[in-house]
Protein backbone atom coordinates (compact mmCIF):
# COMPACT_ATOMS: atom_id res chain seq x y z
CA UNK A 1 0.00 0.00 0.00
CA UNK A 2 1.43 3.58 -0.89
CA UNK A 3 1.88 6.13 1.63
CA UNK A 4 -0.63 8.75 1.80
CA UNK A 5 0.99 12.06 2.45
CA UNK A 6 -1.54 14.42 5.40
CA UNK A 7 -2.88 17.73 4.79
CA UNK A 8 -1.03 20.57 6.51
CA UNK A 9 -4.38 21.01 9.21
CA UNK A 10 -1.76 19.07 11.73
CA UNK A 11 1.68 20.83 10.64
CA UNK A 12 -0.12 23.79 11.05
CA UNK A 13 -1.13 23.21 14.73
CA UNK A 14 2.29 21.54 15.61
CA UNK A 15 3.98 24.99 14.46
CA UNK A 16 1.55 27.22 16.55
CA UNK A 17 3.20 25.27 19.68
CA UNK A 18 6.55 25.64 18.10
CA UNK A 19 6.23 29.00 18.02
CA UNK A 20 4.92 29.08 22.29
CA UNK A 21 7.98 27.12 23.25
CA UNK A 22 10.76 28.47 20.70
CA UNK A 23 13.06 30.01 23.55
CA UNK A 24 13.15 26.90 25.51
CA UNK A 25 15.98 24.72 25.56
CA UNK A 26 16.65 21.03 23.92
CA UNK A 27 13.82 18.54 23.27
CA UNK A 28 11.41 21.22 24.95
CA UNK A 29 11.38 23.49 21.81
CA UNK A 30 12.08 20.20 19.51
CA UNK A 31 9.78 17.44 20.09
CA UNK A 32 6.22 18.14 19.43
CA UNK A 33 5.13 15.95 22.87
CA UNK A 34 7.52 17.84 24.62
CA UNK A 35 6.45 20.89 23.69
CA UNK A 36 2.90 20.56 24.51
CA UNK A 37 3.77 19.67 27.72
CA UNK A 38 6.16 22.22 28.33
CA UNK A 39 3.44 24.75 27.03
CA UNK A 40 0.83 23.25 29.71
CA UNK A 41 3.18 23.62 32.49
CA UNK A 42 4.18 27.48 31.59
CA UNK A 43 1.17 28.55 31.78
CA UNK A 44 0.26 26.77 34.70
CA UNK A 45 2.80 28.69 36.18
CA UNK A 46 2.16 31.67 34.88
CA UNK A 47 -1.35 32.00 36.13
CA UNK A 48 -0.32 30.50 39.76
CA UNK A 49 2.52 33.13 39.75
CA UNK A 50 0.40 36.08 39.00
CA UNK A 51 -1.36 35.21 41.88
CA UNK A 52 1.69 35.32 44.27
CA UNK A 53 2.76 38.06 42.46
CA UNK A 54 0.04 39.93 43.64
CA UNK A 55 0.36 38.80 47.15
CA UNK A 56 4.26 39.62 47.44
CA UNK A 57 3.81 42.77 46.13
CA UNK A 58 1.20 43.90 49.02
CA UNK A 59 3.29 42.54 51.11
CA UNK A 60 6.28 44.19 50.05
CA UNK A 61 3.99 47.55 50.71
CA UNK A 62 2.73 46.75 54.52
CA UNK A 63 6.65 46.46 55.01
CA UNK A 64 7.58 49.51 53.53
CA UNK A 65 4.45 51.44 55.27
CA UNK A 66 5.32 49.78 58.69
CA UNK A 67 8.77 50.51 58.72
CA UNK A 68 8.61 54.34 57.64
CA UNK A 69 5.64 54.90 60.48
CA UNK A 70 7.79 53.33 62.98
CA UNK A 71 10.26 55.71 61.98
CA UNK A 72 8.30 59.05 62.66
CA UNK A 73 6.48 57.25 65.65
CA UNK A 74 7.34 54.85 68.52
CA UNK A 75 4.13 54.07 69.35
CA UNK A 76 2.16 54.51 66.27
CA UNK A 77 2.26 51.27 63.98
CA UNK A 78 0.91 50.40 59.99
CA UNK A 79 -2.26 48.66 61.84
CA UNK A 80 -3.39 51.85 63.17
CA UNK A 81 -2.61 53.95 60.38
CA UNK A 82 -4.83 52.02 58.47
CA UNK A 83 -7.51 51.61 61.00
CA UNK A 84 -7.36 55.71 61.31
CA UNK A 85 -7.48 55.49 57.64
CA UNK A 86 -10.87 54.03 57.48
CA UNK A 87 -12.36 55.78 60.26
CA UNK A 88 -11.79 58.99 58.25
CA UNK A 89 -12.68 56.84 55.01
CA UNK A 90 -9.70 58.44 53.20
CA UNK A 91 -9.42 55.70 49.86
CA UNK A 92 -5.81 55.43 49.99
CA UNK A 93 -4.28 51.78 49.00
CA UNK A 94 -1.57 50.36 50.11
CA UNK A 95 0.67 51.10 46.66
CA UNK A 96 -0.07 54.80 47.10
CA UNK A 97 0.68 54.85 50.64
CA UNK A 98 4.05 53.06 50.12
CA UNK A 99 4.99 55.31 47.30
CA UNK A 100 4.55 58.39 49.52
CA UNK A 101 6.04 56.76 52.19
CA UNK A 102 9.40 56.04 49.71
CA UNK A 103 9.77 59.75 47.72
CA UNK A 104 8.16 61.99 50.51
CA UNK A 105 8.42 60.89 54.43
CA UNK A 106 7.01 64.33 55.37
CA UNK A 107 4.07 64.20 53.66
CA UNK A 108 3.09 60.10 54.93
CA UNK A 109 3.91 62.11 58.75
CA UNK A 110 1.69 64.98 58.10
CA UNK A 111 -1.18 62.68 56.75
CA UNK A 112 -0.63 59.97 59.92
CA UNK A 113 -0.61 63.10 62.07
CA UNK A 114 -4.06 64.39 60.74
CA UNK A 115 -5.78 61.48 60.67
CA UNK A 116 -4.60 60.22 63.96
CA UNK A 117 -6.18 63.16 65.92
């Protein structure tokens, strides 16, 4: 029997994935099974690591916050400033707060001070 020769539909598809996985290294941007499973796996962790992202980011924040406020006060602490913060209900995030607190000290005291009273 003679060897039938496939329509590109397949080729097509294999190359898509080729494409995806190009920059990796060895059989993982060779081999078509490979590949696929390479793909899977980055972006599984792509979408778990946007998640921590997230998280380490805030995080990084509350620490920056904290430590600056501890700074100006002894006896003042990030917990209250944001409890004060929401008694006034002054919409100021964490990112925002942790800027100011970085490029302008003074102004983070002044707005700690006011709220605080």
């Amino acid at each position: 029997m003679t060897r039938t020769i496939r329509g590109y539909i397949a080729r097509r598809r294999r190359k898509k994935s080729r494409v995806f996985a190009s920059n990796n290294r060895g059989a993982h941007s060779r081999l078509t099974r490979s590949i696929i499973q390479q793909t899977i796996r980055a972006l599984a962790s792509s979408h778990r690591d946007r998640g921590r992202q997230k998280r380490n980011f805030r995080r990084l924040w509350i620490t920056r916050i904290n430590a600056v406020i501890r700074e100006i006060w002894v006896s003042y602490s990030y917990s209250r400033l944001i409890n004060d913060l929401y008694k006034r209900q002054l919409l100021l995030n964490r990112k925002i707060l942790a800027q100011i607190a970085i490029s302008n000290t003074n102004c983070l005291y002044m707005i700690a001070k006011e709220i605080s009273n």
